[in-house]
PDB file of N, CA and C in Angstrom:
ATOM      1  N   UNK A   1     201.097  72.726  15.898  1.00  0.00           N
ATOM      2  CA  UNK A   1     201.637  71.596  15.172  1.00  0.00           C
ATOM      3  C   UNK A   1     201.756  71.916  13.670  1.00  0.00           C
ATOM      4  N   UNK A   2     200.838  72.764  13.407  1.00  0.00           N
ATOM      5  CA  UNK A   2     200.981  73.252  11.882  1.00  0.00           C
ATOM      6  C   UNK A   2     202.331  74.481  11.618  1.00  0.00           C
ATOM      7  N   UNK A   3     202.877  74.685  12.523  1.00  0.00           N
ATOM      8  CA  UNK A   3     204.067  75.457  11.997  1.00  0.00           C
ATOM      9  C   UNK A   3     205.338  74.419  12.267  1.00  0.00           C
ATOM     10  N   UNK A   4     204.976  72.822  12.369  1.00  0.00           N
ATOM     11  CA  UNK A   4     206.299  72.070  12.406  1.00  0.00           C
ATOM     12  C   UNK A   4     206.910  72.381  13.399  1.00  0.00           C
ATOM     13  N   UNK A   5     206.709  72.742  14.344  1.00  0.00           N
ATOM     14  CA  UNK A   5     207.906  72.641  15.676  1.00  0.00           C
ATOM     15  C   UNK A   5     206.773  72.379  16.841  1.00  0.00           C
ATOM     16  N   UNK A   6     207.147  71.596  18.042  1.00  0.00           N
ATOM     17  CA  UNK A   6     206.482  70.730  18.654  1.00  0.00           C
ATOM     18  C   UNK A   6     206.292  72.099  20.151  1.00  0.00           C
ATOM     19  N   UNK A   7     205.152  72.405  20.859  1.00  0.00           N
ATOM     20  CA  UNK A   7     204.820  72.831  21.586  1.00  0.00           C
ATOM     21  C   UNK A   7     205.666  72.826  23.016  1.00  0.00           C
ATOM     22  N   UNK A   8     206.470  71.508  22.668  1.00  0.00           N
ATOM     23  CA  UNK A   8     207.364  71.191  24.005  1.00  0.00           C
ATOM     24  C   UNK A   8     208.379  70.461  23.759  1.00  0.00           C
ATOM     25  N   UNK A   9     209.584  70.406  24.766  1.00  0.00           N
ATOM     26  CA  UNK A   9     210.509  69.666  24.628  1.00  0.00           C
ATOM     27  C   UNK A   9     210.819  68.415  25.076  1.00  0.00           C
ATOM     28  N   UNK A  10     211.986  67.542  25.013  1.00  0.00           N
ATOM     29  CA  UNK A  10     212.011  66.418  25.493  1.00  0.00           C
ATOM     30  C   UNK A  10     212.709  66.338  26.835  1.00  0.00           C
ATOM     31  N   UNK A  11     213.103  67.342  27.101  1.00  0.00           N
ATOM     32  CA  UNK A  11     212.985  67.767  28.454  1.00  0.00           C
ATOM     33  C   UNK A  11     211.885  68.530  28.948  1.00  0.00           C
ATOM     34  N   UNK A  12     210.959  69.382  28.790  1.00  0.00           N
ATOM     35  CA  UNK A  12     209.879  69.731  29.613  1.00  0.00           C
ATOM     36  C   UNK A  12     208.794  68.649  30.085  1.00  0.00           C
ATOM     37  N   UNK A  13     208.818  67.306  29.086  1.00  0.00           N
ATOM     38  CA  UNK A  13     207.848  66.315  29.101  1.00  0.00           C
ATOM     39  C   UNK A  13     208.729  65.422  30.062  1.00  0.00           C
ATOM     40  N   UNK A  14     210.302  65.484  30.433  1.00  0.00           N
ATOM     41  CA  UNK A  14     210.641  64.657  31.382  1.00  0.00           C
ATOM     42  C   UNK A  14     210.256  65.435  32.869  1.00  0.00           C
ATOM     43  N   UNK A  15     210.574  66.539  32.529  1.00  0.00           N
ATOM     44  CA  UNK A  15     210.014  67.215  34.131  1.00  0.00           C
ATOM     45  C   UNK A  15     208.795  67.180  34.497  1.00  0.00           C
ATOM     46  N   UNK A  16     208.074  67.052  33.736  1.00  0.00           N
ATOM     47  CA  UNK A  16     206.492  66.683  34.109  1.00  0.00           C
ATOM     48  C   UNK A  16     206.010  65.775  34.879  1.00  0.00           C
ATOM     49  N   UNK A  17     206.651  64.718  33.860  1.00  0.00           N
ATOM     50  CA  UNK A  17     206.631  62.884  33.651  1.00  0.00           C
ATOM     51  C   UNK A  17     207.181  62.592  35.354  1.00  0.00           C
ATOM     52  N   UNK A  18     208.835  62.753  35.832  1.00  0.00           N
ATOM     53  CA  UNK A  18     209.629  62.425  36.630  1.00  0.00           C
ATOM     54  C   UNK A  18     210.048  63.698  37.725  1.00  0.00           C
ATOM     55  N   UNK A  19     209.362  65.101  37.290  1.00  0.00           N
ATOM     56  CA  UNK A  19     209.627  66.208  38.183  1.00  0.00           C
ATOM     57  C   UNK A  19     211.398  66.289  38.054  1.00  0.00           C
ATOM     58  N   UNK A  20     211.690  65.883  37.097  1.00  0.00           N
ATOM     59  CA  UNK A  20     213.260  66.527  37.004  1.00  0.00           C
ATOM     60  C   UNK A  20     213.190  66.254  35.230  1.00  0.00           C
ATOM     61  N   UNK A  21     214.748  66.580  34.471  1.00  0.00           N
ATOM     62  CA  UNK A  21     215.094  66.623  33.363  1.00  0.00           C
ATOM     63  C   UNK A  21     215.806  65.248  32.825  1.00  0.00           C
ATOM     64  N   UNK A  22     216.721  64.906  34.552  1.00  0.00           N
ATOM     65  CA  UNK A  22     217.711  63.817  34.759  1.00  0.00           C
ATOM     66  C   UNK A  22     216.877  62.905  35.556  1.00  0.00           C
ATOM     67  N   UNK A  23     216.179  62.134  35.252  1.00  0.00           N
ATOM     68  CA  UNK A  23     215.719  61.250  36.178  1.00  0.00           C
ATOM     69  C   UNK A  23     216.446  59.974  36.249  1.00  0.00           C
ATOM     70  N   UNK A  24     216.421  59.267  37.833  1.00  0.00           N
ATOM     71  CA  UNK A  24     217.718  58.116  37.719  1.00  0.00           C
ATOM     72  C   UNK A  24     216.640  56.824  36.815  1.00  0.00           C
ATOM     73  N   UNK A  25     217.481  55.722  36.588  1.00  0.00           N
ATOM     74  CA  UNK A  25     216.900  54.793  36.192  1.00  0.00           C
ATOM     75  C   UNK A  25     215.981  54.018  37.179  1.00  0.00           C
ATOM     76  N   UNK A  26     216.020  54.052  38.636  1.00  0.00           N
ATOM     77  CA  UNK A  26     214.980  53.651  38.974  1.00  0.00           C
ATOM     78  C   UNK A  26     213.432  54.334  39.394  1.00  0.00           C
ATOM     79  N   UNK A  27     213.729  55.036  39.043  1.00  0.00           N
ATOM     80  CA  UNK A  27     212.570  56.478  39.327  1.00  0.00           C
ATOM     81  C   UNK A  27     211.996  56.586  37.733  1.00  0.00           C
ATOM     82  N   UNK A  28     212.684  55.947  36.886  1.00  0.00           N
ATOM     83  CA  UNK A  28     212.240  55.868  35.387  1.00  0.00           C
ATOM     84  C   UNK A  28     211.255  54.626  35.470  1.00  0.00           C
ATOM     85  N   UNK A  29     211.753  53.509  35.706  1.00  0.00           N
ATOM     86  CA  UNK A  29     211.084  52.218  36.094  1.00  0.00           C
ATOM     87  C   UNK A  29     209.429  52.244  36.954  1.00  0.00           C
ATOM     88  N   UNK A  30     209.754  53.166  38.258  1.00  0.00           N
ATOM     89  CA  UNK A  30     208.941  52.912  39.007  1.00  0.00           C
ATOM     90  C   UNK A  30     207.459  53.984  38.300  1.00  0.00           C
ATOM     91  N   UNK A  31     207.954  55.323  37.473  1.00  0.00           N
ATOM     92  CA  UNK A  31     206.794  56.045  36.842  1.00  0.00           C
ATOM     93  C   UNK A  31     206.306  54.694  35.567  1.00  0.00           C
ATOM     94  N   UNK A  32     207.117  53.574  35.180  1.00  0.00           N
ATOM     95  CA  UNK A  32     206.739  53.341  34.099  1.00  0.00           C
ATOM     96  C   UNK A  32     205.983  52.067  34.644  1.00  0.00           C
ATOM     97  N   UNK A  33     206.077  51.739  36.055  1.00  0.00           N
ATOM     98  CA  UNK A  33     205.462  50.270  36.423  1.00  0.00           C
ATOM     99  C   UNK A  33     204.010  51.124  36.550  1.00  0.00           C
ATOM    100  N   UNK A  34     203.699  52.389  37.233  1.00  0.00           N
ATOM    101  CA  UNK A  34     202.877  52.888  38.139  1.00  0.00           C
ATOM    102  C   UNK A  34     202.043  53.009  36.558  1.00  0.00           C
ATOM    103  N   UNK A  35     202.452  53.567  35.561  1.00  0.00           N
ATOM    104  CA  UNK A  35     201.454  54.115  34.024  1.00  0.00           C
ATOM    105  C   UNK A  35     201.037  52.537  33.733  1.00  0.00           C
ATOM    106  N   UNK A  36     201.751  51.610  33.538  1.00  0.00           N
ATOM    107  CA  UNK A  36     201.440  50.148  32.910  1.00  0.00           C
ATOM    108  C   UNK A  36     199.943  50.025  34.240  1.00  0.00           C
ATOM    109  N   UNK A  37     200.002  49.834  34.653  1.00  0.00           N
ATOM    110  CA  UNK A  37     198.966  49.431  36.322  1.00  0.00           C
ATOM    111  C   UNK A  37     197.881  50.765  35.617  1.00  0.00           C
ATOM    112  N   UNK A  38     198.627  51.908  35.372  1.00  0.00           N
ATOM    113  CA  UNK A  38     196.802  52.554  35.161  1.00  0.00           C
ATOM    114  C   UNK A  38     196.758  52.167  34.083  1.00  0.00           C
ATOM    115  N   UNK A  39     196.778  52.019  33.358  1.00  0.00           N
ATOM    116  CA  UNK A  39     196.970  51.627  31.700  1.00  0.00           C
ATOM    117  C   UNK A  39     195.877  50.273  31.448  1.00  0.00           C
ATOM    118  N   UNK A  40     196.722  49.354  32.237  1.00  0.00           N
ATOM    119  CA  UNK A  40     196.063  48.073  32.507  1.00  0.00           C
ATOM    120  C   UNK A  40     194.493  47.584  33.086  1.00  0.00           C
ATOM    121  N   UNK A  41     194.524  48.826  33.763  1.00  0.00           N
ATOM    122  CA  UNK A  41     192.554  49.336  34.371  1.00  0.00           C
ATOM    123  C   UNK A  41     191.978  49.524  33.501  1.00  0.00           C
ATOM    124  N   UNK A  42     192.626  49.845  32.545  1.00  0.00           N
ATOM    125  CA  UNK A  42     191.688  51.091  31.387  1.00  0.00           C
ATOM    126  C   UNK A  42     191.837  50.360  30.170  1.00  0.00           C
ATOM    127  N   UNK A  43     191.595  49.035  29.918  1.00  0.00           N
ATOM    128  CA  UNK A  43     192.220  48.722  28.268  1.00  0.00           C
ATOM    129  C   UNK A  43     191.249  48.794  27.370  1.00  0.00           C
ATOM    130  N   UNK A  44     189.845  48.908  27.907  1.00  0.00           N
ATOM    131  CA  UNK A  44     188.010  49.532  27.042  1.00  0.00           C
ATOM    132  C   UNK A  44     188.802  50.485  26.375  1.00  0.00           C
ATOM    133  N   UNK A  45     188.900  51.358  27.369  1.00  0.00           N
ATOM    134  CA  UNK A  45     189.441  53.124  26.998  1.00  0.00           C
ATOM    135  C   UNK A  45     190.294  52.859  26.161  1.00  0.00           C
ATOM    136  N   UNK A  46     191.445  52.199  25.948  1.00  0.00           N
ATOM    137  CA  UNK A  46     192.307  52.285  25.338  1.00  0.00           C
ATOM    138  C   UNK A  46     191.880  52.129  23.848  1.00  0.00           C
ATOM    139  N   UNK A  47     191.279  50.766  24.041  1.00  0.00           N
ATOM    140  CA  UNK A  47     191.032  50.418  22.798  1.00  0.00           C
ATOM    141  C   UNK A  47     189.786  51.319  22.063  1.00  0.00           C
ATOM    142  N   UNK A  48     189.195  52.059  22.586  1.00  0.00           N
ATOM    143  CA  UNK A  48     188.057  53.008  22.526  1.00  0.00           C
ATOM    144  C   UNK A  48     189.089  53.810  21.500  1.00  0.00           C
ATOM    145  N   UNK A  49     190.025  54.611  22.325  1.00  0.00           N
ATOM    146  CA  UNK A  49     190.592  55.975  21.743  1.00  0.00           C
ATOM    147  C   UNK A  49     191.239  55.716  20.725  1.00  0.00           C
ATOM    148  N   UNK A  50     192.100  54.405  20.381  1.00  0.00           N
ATOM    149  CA  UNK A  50     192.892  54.221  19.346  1.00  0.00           C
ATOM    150  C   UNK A  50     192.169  52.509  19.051  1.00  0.00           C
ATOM    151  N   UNK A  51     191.185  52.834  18.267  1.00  0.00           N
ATOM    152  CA  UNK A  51     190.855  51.371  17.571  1.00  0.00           C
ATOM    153  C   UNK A  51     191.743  50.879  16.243  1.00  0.00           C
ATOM    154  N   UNK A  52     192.374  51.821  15.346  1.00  0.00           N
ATOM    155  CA  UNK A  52     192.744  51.298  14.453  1.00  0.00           C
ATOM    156  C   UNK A  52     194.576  51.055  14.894  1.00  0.00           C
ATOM    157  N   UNK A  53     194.519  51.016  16.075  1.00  0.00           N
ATOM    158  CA  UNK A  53     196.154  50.799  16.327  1.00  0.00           C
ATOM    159  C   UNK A  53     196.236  49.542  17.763  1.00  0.00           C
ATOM    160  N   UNK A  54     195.650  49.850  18.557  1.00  0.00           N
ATOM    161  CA  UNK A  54     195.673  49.394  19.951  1.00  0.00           C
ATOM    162  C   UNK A  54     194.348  48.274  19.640  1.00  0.00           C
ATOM    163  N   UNK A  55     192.988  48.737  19.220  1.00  0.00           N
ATOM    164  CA  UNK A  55     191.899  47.823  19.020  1.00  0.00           C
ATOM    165  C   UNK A  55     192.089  46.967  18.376  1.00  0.00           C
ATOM    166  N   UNK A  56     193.083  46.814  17.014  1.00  0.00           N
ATOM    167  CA  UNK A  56     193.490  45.988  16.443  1.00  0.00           C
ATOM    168  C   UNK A  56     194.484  45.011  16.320  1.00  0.00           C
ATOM    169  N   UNK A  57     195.354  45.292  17.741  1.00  0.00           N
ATOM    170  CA  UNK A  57     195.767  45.043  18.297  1.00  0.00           C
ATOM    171  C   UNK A  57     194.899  43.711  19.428  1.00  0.00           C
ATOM    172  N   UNK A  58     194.337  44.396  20.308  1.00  0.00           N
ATOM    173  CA  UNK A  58     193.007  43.625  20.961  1.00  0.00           C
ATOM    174  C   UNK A  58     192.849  42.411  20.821  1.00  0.00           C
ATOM    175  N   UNK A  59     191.879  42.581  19.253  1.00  0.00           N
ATOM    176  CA  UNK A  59     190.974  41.784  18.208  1.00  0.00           C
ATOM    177  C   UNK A  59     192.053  40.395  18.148  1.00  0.00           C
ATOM    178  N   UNK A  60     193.458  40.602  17.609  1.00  0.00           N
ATOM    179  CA  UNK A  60     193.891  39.571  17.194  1.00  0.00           C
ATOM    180  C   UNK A  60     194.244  38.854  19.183  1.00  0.00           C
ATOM    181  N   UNK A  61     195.023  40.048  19.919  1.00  0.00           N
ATOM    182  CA  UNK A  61     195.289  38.714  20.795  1.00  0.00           C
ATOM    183  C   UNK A  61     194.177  38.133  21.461  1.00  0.00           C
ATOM    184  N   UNK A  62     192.979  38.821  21.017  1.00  0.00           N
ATOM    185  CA  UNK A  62     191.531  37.370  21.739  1.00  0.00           C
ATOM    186  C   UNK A  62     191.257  36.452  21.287  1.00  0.00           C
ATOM    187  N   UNK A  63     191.837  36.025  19.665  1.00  0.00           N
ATOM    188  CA  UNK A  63     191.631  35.296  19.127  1.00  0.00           C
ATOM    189  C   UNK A  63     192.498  34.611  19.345  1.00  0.00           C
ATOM    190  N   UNK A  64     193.874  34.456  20.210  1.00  0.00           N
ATOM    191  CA  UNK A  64     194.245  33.485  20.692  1.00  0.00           C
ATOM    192  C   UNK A  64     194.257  32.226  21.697  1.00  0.00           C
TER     193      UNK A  64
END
């Protein structure tokens, strides 16, 4: 990261993500329902790893 150019592309992170480069729009949807659902298990963690973005985040919507 310190020589300014990123380790990967925005295609190698779609083939990962979707196992292709071109993924259709519903195969985009269904990786993004399946991450929200783990995501949603884990919101301690979340707010653990990124407190000054996501935790603070948190804080205000409990106070609603």
């Amino acid at each position: 990261m310190q020589s300014g150019k990123f380790p990967y592309t925005k295609n190698d992170l779609k083939e990962k993500v979707y196992g292709t480069d071109r993924p259709s729009l519903p195969l985009e949807i269904k990786r993004a329902k399946e991450e929200a659902t783990r995501l949603a298990a884990s919101i301690a963690t979340i707010e653990t790893l990124f407190p000054g973005g996501f935790g603070s985040l948190a804080d205000v919507l409990r106070t609603w």
